[in-house]
C-alpha atoms as a PDB file:
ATOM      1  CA  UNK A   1    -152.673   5.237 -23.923  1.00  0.00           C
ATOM      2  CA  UNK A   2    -151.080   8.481 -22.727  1.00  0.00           C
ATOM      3  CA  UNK A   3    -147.309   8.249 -23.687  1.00  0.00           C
ATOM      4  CA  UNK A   4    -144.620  11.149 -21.848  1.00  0.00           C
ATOM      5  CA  UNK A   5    -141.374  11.695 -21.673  1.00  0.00           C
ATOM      6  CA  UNK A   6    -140.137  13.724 -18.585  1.00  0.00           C
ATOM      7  CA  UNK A   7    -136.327  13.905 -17.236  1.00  0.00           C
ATOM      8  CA  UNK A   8    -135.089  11.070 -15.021  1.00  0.00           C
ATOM      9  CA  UNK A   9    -134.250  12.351 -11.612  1.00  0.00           C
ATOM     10  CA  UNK A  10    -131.963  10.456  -8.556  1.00  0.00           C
ATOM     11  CA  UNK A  11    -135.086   9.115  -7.521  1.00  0.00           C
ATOM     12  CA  UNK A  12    -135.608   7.311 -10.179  1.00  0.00           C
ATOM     13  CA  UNK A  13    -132.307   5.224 -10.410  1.00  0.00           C
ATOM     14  CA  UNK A  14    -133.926   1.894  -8.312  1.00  0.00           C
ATOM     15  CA  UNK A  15    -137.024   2.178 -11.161  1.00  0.00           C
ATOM     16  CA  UNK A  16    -134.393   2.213 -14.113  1.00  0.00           C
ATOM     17  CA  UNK A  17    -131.830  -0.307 -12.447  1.00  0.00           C
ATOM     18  CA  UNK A  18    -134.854  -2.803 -12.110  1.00  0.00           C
ATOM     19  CA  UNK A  19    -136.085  -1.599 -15.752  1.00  0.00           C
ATOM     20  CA  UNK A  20    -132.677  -2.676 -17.254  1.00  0.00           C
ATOM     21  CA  UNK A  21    -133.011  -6.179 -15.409  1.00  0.00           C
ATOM     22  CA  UNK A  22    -136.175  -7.233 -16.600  1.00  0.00           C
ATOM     23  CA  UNK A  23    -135.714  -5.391 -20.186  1.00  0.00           C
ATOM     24  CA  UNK A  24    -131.748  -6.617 -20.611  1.00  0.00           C
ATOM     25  CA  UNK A  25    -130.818  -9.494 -18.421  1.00  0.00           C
ATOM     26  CA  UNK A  26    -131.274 -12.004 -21.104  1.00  0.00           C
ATOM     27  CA  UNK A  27    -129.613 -10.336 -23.672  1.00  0.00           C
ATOM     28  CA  UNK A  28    -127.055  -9.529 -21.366  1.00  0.00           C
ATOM     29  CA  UNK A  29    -126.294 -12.972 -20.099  1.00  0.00           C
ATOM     30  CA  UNK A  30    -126.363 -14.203 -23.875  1.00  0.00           C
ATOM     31  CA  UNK A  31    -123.843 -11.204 -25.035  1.00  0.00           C
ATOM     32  CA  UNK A  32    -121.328 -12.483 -21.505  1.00  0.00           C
ATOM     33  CA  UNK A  33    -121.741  -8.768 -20.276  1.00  0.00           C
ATOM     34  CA  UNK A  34    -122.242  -8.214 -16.836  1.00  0.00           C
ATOM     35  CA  UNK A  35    -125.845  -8.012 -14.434  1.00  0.00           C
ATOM     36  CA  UNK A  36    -124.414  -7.149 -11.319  1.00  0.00           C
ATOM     37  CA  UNK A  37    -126.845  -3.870  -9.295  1.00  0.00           C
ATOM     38  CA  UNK A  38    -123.188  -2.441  -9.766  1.00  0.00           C
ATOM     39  CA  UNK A  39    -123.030  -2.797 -13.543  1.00  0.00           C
ATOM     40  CA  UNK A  40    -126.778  -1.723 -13.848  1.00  0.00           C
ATOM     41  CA  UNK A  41    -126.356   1.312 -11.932  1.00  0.00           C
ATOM     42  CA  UNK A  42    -123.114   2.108 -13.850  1.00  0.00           C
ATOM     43  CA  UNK A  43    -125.205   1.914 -17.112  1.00  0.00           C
ATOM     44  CA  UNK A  44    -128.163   4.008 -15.561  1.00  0.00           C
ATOM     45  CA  UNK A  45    -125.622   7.091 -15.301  1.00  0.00           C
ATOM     46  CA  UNK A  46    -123.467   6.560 -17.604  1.00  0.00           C
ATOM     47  CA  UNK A  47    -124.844  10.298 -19.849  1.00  0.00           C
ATOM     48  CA  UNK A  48    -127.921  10.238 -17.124  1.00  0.00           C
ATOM     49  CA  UNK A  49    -128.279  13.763 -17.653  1.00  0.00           C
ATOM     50  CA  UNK A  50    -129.239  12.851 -21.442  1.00  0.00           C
ATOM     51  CA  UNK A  51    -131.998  10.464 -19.775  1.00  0.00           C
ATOM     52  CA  UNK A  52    -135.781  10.508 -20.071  1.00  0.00           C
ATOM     53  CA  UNK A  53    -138.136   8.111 -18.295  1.00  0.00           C
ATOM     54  CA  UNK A  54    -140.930   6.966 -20.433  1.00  0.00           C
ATOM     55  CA  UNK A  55    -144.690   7.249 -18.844  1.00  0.00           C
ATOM     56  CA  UNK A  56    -147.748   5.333 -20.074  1.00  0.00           C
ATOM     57  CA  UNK A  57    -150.605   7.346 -18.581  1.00  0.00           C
ATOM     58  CA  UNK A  58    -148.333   8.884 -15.681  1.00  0.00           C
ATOM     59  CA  UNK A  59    -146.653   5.755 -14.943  1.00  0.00           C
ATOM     60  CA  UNK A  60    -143.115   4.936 -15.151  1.00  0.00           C
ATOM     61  CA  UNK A  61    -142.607   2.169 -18.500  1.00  0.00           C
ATOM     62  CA  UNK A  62    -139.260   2.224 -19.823  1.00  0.00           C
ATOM     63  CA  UNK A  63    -136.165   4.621 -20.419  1.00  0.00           C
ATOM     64  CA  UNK A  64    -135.236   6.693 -23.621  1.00  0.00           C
ATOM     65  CA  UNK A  65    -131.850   8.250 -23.656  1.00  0.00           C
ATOM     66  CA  UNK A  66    -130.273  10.271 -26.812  1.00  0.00           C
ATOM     67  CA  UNK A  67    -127.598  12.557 -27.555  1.00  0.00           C
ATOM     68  CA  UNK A  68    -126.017  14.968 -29.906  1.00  0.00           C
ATOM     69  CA  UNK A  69    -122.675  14.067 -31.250  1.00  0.00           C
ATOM     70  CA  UNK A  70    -121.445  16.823 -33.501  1.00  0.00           C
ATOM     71  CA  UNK A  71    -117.887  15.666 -34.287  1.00  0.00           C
ATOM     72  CA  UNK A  72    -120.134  12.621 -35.871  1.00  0.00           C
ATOM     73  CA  UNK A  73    -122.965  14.758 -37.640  1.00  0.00           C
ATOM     74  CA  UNK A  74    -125.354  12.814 -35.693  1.00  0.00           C
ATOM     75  CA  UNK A  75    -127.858  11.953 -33.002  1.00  0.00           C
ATOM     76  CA  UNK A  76    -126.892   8.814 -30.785  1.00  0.00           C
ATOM     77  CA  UNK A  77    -130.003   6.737 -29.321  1.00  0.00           C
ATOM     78  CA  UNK A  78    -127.877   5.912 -25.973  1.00  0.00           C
ATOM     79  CA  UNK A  79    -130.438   3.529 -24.497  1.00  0.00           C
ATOM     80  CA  UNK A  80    -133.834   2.371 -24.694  1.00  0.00           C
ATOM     81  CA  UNK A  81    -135.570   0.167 -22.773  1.00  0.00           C
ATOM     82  CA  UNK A  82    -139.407  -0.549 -22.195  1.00  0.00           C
ATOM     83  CA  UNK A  83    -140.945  -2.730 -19.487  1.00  0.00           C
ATOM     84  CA  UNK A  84    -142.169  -5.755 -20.771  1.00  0.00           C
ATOM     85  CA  UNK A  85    -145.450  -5.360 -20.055  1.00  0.00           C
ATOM     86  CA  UNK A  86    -145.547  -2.416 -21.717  1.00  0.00           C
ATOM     87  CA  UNK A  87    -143.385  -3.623 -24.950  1.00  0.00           C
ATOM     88  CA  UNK A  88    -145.095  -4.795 -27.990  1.00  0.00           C
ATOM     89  CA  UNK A  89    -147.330  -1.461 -27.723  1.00  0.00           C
ATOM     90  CA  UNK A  90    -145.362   0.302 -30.340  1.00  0.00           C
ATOM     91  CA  UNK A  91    -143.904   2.594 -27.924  1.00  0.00           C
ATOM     92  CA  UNK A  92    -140.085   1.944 -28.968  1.00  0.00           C
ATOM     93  CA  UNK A  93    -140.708   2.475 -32.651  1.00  0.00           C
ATOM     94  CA  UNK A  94    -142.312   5.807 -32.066  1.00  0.00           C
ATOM     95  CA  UNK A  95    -140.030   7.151 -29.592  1.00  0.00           C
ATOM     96  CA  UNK A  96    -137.094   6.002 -32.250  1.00  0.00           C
ATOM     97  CA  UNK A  97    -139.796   7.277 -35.558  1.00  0.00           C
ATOM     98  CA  UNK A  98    -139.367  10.896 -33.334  1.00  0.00           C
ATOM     99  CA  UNK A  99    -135.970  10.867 -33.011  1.00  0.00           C
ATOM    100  CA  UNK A 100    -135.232   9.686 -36.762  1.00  0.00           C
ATOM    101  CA  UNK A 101    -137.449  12.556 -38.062  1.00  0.00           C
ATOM    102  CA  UNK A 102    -136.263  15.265 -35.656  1.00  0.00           C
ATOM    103  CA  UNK A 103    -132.885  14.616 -36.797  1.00  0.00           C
ATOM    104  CA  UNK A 104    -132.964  14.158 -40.538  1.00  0.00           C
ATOM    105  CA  UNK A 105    -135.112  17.273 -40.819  1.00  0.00           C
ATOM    106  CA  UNK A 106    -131.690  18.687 -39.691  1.00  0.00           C
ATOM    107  CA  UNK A 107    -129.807  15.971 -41.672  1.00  0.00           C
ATOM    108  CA  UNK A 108    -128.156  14.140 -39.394  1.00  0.00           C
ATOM    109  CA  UNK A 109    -127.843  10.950 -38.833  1.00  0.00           C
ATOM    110  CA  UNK A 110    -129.140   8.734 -36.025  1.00  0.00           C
ATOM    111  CA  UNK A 111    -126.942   6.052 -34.738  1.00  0.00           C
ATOM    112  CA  UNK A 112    -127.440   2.988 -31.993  1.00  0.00           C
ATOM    113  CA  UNK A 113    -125.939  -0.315 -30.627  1.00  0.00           C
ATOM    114  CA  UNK A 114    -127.505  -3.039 -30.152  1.00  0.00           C
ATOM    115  CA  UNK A 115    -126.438  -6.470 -28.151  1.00  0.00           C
ATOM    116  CA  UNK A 116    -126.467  -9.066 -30.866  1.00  0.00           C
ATOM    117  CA  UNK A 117    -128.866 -11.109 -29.359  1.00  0.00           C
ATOM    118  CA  UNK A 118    -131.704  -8.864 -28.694  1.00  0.00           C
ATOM    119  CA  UNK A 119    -134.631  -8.753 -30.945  1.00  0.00           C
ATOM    120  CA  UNK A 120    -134.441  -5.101 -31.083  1.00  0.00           C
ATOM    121  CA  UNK A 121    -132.255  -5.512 -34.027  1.00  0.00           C
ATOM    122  CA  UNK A 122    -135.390  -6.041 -35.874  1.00  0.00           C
ATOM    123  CA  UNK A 123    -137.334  -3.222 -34.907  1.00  0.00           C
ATOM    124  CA  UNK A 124    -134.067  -1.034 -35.918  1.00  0.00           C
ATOM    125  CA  UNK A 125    -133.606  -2.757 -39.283  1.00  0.00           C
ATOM    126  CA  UNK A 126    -137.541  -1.856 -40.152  1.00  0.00           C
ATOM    127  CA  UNK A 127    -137.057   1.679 -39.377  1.00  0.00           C
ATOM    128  CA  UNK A 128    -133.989   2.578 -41.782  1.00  0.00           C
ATOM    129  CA  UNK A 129    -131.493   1.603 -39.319  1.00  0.00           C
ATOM    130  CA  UNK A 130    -128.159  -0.668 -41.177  1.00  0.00           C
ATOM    131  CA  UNK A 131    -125.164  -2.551 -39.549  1.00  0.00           C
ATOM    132  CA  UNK A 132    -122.091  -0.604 -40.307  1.00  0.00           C
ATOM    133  CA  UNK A 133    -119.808  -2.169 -37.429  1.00  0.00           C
ATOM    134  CA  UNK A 134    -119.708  -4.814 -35.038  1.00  0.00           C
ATOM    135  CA  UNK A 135    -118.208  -5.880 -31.748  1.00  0.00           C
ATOM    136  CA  UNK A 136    -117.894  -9.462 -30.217  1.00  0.00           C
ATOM    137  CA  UNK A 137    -121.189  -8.914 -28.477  1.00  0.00           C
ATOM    138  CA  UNK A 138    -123.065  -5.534 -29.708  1.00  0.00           C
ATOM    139  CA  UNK A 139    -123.821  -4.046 -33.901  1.00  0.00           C
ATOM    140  CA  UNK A 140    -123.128  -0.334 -34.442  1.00  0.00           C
ATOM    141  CA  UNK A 141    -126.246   0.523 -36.530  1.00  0.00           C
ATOM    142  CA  UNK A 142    -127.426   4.096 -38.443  1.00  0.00           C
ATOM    143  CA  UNK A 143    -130.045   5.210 -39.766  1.00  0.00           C
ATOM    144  CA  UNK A 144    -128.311   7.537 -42.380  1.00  0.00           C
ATOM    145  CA  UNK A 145    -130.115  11.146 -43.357  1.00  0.00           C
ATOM    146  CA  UNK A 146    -130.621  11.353 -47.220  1.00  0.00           C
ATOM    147  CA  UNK A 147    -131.257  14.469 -48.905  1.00  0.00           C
ATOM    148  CA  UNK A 148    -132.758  14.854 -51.995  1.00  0.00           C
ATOM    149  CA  UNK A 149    -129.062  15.940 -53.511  1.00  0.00           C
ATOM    150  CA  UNK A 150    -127.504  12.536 -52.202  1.00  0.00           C
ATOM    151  CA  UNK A 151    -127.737   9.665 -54.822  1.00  0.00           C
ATOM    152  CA  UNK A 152    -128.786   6.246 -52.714  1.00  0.00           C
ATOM    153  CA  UNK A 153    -125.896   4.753 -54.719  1.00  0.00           C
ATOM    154  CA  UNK A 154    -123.503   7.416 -52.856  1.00  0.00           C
ATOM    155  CA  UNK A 155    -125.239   5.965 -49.575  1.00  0.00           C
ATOM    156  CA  UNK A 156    -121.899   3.911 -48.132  1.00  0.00           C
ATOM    157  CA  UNK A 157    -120.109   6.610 -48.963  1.00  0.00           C
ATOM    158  CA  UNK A 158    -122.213   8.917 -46.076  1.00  0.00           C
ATOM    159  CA  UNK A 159    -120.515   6.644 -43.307  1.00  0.00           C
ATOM    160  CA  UNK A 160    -119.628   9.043 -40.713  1.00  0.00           C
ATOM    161  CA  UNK A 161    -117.848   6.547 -38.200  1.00  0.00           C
END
């Protein structure tokens, strides 16, 4: 399995908005936020320049959008979302694995939300990732840098939110 990451384009929008529906609509309808091709495509741009589509030998498979946030020390994993036939194939954890180790070897921080309903949450917890807020519907999670001069007991006191 050849795994890419190349920068989502217009073209790309009906692939992602039909990506979120069969990666999200369940989780969505669970957390009462909305499905509607509006809300989807709303979602798709919201920081699309950030956006990445994921390709399993050359084919389109899922979505992986992160930023920078440096009034928060940290990177932000925006979205990701795999297709389903595709997930299961540990292409999530090493997208997210990248990301964690890019940014601690900076030491930042990597934050996410996830709706409380998806199994994702899972996945996050057994890659560093803790709950540090929460919504009605959605967990603010990080996955907090540690240098060697930061005592885990000083860990809660890292909170950058």
């Amino acid at each position: 399995m050849v795994l890419s990451l190349r920068k989502a384009l217009a073209s790309d929008i009906d692939f992602l908005q039909q990506l979120r529906d069969a990666s999200m609509r369940k989780y969505l309808i669970d957390a009462g936020m909305p499905t509607s091709r509006e809300a989807y495509l709303q979602r798709v741009q919201y920081q699309f320049e950030h956006a990445k589509v994921v390709e399993v030998n050359g084919e389109s498979a899922g979505l992986f959008k992160s930023l920078f946030e440096p009034k928060q020390h940290r990177w932000y994993l925006v979205q990701i979302q795999i297709m389903p036939i595709y997930q299961r194939a540990g292409i999530g954890r090493q997208l997210i694995q990248q990301l964690i180790e890019q940014s601690h070897q900076q030491n930042f921080d990597v934050g996410l939300s996830v709706i409380k309903s998806n199994p994702a949450k899972r996945l996050y917890e057994r890659l560093g990732f803790v709950v540090v807020d929460e919504s009605d519907c959605e967990f603010e999670m990080v996955n907090f840098a540690v240098t060697k001069s930061t005592p885990v007991s000083n860990l809660s006191e890292n909170k950058r939110f």
